[in-house]
C-alpha atoms as a PDB file:
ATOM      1  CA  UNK A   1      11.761 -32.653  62.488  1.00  0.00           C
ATOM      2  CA  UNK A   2      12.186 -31.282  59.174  1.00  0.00           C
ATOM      3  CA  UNK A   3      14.730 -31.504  57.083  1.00  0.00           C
ATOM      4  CA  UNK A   4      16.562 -28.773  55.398  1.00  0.00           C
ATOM      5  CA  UNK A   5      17.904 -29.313  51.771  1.00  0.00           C
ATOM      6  CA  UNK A   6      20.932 -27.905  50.107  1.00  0.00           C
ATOM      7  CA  UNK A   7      19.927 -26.620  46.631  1.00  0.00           C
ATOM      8  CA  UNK A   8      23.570 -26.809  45.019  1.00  0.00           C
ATOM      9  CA  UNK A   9      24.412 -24.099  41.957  1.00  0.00           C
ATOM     10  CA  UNK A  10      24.457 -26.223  38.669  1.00  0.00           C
ATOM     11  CA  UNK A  11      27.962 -26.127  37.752  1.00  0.00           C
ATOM     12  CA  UNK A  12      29.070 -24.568  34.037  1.00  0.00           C
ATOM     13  CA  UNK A  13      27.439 -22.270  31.596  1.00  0.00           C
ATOM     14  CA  UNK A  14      23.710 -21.095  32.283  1.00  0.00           C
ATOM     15  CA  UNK A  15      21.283 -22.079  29.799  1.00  0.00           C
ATOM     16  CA  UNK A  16      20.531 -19.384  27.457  1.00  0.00           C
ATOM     17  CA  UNK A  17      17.033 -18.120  26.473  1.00  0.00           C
ATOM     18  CA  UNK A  18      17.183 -18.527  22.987  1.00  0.00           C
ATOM     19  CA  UNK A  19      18.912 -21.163  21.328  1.00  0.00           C
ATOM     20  CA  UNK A  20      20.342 -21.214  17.655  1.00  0.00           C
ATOM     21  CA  UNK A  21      19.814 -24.695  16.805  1.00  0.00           C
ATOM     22  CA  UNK A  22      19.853 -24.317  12.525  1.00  0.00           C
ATOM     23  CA  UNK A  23      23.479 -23.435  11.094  1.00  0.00           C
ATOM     24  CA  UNK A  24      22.990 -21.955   7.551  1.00  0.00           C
ATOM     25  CA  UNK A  25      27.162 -22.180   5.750  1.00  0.00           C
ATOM     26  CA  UNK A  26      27.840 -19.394   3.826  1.00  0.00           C
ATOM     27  CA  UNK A  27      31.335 -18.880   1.187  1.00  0.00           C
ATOM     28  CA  UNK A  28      33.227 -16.052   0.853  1.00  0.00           C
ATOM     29  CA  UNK A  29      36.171 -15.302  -1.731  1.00  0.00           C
ATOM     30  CA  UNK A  30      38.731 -13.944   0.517  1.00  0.00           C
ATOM     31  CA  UNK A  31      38.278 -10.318  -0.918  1.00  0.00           C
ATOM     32  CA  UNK A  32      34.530 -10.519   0.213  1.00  0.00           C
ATOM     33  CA  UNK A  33      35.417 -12.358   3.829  1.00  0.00           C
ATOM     34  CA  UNK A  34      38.028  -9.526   4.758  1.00  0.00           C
ATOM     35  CA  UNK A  35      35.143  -6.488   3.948  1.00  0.00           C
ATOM     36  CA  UNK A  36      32.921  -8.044   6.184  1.00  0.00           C
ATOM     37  CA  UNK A  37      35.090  -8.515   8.647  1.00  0.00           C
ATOM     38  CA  UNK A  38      35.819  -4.889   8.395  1.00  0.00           C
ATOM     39  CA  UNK A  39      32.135  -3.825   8.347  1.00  0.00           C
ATOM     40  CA  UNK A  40      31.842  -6.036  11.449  1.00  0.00           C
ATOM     41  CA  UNK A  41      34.558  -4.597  13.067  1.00  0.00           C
ATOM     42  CA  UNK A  42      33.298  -0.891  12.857  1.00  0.00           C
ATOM     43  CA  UNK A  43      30.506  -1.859  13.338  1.00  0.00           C
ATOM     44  CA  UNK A  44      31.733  -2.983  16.918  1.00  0.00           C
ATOM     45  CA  UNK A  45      30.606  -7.244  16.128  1.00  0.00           C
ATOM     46  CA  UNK A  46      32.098 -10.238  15.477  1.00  0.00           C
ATOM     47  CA  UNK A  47      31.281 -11.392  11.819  1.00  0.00           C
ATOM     48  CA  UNK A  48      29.027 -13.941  12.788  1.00  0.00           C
ATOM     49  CA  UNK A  49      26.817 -12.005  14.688  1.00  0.00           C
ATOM     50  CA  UNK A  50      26.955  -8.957  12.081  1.00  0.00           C
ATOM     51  CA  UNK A  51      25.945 -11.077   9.293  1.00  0.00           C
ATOM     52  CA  UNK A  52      23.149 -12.410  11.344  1.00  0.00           C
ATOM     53  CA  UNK A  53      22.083  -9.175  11.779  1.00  0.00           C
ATOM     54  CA  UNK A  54      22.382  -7.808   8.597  1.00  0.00           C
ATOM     55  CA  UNK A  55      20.873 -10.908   7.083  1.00  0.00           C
ATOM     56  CA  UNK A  56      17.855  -9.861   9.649  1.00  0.00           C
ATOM     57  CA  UNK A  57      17.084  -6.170   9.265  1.00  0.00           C
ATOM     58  CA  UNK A  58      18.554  -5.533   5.458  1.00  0.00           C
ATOM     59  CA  UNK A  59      16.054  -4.614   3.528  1.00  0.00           C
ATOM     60  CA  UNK A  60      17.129  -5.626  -0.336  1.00  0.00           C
ATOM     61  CA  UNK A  61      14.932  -3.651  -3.208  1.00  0.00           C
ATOM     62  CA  UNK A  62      13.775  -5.577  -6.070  1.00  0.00           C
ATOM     63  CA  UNK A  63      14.472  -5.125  -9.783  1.00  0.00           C
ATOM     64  CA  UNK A  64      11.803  -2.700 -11.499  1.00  0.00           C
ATOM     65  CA  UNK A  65       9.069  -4.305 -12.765  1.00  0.00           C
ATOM     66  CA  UNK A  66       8.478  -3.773 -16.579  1.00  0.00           C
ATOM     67  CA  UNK A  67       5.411  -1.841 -15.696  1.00  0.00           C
ATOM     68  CA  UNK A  68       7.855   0.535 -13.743  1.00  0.00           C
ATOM     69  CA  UNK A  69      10.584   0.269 -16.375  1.00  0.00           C
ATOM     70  CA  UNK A  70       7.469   1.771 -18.865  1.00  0.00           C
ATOM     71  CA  UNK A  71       7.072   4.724 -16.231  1.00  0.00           C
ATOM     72  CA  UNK A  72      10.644   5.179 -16.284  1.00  0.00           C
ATOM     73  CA  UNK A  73      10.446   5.661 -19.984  1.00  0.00           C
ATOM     74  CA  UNK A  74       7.594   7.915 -20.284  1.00  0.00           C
ATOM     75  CA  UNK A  75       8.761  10.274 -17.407  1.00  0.00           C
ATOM     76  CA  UNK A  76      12.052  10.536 -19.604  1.00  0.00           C
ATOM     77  CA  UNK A  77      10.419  11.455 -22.985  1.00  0.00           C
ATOM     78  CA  UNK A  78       8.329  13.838 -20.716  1.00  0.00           C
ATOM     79  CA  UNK A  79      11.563  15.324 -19.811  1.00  0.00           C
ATOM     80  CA  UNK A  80      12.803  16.689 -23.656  1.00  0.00           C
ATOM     81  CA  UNK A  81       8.614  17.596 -23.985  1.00  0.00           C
ATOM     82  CA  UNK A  82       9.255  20.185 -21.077  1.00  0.00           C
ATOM     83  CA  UNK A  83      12.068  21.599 -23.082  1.00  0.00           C
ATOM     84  CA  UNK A  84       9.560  22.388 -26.068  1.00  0.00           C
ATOM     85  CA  UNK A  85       7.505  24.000 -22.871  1.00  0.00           C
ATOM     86  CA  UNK A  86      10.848  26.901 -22.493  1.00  0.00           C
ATOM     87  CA  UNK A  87      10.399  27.354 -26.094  1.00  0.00           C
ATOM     88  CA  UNK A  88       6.717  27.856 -26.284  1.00  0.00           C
ATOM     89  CA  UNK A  89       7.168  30.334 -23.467  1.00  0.00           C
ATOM     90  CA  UNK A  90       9.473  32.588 -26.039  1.00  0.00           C
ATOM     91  CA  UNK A  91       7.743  32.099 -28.763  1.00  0.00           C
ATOM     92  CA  UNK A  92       3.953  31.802 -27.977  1.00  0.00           C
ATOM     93  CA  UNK A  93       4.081  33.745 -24.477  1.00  0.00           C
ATOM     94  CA  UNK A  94       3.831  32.708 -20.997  1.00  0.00           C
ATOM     95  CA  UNK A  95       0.103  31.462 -20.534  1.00  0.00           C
ATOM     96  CA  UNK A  96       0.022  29.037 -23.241  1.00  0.00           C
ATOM     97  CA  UNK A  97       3.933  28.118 -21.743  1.00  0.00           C
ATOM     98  CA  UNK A  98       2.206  27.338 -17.999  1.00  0.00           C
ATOM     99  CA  UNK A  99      -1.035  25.374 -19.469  1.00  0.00           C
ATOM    100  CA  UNK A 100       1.583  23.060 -21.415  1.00  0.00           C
ATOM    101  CA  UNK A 101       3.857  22.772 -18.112  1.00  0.00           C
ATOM    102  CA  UNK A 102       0.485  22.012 -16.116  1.00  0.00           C
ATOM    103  CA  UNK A 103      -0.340  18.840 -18.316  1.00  0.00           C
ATOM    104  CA  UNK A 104       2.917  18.079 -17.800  1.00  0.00           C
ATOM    105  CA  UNK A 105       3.286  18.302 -13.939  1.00  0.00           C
ATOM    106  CA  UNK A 106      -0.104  16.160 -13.625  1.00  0.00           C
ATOM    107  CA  UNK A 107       0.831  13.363 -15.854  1.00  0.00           C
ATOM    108  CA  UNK A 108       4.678  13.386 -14.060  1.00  0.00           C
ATOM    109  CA  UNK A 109       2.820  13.642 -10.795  1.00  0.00           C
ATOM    110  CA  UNK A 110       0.443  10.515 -11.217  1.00  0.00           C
ATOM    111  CA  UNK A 111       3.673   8.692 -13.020  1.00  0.00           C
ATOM    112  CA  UNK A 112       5.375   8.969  -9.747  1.00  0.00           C
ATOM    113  CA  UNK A 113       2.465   7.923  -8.180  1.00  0.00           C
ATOM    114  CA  UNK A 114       2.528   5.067  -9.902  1.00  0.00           C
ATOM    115  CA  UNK A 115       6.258   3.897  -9.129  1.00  0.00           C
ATOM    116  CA  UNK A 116       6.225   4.572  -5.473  1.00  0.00           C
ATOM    117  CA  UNK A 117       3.460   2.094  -5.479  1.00  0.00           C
END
């Protein structure tokens, strides 16, 4: 004879799949706690779950580099040398104006080049 067995449901909450064991505490003035409770809230979250998420996926840009700070600089002298360009144009004619502004578009070309990188 066999015998049958009852498999009885396991009574309360079902196990979830993933587990968040670590608790990282974070402060907030009050100012700073009520905008991300707003940001949470149109965002259509709690705020724990929309700082976890923006803690996640944010994606925070560094400071420039002093390399890139030197780029900066040189694209903004650049900037008052394609002025002179406008004047050679009136005063020395348009070829010799558009062979300036090409040395200038090739060396602001590889400059942004260079800070993309």
């Amino acid at each position: 004879m066999e015998t049958v067995r009852n498999e009885r449901k396991k009574a309360g909450r079902p196990v979830k799949a993933i587990k968040k064991e670590v608790r990282a505490c974070v402060r907030f003035s009050r100012h700073e706690y009520f905008i991300v409770r707003e940001k949470a809230s149109q965002a259509g979250l709690n705020a724990s779950e929309y700082i976890r998420q923006i803690t996640v996926t944010a994606r925070i840009l560094p400071r420039i580099s002093r390399e890139e700070a030197g780029y900066i600089r040189q694209l903004i002298g650049m900037s008052t040398n394609i002025n002179q360009v406008a004047k050679i144009c009136h005063r020395e004619g348009l070829f010799e104006a558009l062979v300036y502004f090409e040395k200038y578009r090739s060396r602001i070309d590889h400059l942004l080049k260079m800070l993309k990188q």
